[in-house]
C-alpha atoms as a PDB file:
ATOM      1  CA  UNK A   1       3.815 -11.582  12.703  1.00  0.00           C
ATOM      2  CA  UNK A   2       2.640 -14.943  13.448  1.00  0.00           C
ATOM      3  CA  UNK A   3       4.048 -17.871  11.159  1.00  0.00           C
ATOM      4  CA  UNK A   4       0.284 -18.644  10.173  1.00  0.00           C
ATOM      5  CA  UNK A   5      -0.009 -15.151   8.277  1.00  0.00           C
ATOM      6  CA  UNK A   6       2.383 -16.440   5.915  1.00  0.00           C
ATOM      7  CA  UNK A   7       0.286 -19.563   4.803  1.00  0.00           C
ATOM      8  CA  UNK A   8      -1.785 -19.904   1.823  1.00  0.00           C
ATOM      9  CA  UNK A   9      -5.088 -20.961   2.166  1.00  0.00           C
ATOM     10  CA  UNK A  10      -5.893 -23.650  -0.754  1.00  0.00           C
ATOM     11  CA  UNK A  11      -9.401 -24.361   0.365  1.00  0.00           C
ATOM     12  CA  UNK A  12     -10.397 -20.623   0.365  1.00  0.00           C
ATOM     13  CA  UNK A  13      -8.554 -19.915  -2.882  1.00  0.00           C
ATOM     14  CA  UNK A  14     -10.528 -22.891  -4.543  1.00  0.00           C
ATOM     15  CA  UNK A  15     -13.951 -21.423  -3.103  1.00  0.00           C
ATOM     16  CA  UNK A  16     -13.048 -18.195  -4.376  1.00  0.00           C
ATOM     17  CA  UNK A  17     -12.025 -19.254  -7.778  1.00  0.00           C
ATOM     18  CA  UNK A  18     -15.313 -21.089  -8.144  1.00  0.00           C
ATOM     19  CA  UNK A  19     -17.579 -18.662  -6.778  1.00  0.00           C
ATOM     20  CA  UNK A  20     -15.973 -16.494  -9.300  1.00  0.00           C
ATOM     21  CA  UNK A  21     -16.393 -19.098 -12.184  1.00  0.00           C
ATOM     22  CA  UNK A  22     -20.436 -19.503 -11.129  1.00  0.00           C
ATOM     23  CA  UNK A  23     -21.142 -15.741 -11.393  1.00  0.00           C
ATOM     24  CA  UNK A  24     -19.381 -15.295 -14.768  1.00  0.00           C
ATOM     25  CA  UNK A  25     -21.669 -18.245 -15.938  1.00  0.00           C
ATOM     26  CA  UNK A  26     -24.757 -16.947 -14.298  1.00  0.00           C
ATOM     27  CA  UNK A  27     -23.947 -13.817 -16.073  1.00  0.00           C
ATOM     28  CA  UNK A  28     -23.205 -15.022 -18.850  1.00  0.00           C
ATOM     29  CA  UNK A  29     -26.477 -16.721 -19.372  1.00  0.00           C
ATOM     30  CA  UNK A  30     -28.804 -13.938 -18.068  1.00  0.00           C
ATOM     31  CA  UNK A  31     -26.682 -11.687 -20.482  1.00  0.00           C
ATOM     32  CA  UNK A  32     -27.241 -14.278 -23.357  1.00  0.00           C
ATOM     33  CA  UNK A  33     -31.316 -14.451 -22.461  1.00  0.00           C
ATOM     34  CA  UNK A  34     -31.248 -10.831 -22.579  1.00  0.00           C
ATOM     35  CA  UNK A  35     -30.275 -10.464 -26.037  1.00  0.00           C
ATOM     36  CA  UNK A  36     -27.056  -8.797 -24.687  1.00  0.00           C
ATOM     37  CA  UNK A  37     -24.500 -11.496 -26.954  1.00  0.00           C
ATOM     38  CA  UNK A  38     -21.718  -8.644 -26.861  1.00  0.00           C
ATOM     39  CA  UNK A  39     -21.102  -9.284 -23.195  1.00  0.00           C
ATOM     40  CA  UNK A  40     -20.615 -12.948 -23.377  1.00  0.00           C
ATOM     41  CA  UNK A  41     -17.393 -13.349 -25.081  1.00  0.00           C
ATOM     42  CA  UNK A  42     -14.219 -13.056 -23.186  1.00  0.00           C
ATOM     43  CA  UNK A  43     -11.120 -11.354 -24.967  1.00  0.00           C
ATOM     44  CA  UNK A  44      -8.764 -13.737 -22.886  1.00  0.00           C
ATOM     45  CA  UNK A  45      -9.050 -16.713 -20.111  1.00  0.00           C
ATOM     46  CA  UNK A  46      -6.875 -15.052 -17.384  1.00  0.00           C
ATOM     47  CA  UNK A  47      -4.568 -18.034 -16.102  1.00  0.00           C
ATOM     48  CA  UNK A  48      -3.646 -18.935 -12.967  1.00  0.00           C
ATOM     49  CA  UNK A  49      -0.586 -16.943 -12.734  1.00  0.00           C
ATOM     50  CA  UNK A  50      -0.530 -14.159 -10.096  1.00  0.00           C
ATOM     51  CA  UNK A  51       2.044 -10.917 -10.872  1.00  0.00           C
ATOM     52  CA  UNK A  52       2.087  -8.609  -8.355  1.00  0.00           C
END
């Protein structure tokens, strides 16, 4: 295994983690235009810790 495959990519985490963020919004407010208010509340933020 090369010593690469062991490095986290920060850059590609952060892109992730805000493409992620931008669809829950866009949902969000397509769901609240909709009328649909029961699937914009969140029961919890998830945080940033990862558990296997």
């Amino acid at each position: 295994m090369p010593a690469s495959a062991t490095v986290i990519d920060f850059t590609l985490h952060r892109k992730r983690r805000q493409a992620r963020a931008t669809a829950e919004l866009m949902w969000a407010m397509y769901a609240a235009r909709a009328g649909l208010a029961v699937f914009t509340t969140h029961a919890a933020t998830p945080s940033d810790t990862r558990r296997a």
